[in-house]
Protein backbone atom coordinates (compact mmCIF):
# COMPACT_ATOMS: atom_id res chain seq x y z
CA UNK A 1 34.17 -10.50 74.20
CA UNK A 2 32.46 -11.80 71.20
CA UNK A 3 34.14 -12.36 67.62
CA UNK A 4 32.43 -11.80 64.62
CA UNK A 5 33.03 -12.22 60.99
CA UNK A 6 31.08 -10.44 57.75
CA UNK A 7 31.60 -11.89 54.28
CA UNK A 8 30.49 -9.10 51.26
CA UNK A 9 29.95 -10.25 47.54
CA UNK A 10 28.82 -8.39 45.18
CA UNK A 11 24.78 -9.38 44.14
CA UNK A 12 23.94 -11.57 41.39
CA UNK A 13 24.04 -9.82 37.91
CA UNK A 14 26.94 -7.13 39.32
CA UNK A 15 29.98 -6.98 37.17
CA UNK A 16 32.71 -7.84 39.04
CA UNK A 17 36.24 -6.47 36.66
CA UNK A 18 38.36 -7.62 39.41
CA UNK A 19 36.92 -10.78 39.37
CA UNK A 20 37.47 -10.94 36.15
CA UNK A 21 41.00 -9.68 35.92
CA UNK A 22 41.94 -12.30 38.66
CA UNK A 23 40.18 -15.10 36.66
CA UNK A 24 42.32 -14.19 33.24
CA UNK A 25 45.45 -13.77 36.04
CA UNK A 26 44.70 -17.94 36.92
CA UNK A 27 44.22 -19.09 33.52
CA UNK A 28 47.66 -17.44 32.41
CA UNK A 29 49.29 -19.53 34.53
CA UNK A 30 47.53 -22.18 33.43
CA UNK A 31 44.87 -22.66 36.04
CA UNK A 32 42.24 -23.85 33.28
CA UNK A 33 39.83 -25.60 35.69
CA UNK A 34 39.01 -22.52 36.91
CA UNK A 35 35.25 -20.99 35.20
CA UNK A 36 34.24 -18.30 37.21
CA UNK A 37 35.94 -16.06 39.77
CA UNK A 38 34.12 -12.95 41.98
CA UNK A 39 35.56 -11.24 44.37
CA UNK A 40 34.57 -9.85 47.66
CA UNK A 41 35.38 -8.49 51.13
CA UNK A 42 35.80 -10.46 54.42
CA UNK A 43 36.12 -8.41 57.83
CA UNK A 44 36.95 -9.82 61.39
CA UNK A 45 35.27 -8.09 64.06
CA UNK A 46 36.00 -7.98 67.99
CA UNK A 47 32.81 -6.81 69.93
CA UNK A 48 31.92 -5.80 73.65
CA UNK A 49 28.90 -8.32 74.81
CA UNK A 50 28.01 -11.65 75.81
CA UNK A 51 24.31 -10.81 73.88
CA UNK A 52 24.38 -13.05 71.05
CA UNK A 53 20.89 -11.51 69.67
CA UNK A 54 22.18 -7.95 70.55
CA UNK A 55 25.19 -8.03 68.84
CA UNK A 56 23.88 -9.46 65.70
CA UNK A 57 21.17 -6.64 65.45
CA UNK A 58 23.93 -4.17 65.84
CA UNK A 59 26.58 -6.16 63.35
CA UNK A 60 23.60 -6.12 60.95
CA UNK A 61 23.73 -2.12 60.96
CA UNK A 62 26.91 -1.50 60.73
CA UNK A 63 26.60 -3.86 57.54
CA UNK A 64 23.82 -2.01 56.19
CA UNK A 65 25.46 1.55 57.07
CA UNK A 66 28.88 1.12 56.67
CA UNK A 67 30.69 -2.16 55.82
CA UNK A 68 28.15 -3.01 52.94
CA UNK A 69 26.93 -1.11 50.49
CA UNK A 70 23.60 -3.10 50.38
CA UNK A 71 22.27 -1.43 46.93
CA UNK A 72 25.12 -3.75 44.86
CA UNK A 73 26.26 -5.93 47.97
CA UNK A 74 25.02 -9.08 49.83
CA UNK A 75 26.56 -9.77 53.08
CA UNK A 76 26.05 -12.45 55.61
CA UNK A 77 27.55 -12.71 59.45
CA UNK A 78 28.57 -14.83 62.18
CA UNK A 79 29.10 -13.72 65.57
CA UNK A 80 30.09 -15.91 68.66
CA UNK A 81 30.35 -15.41 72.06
């Protein structure tokens, strides 16, 4: 059994309004130190394998197919078995 993780942010130059909403949320309550705030997704996987190589191939299409949407998202991935 292997255990993966994806992280998804949105790509450089994407407007990110919940980002943005969270970041006026921090400074409201006085968290001024804060400058910039984006949001994203993180998953945790469980996969069938003991392939390290395998299972990142296959991690890497479910990104592109489902998990990510790759045209506005960047993703990266760690798997370990």
């Amino acid at each position: 059994m292997a255990e993966a993780r994806v992280y998804i942010t949105l790509k450089e130059g994407i407007l990110d309004p919940q980002g943005k909403t969270v970041l006026r949320a921090l400074k409201s309550l006085g968290y001024d130190e804060v400058e910039d705030l984006r949001v994203g997704k993180y998953m945790e996987l469980k996969l069938k394998g003991d392939d390290k190589a395998a299972l990142e191939s296959r991690l890497g299409e479910m990104s592109e197919k489902l998990l990510a949407n790759p045209i506005i998202e960047d993703y990266r991935m760690e798997v370990e078995v």
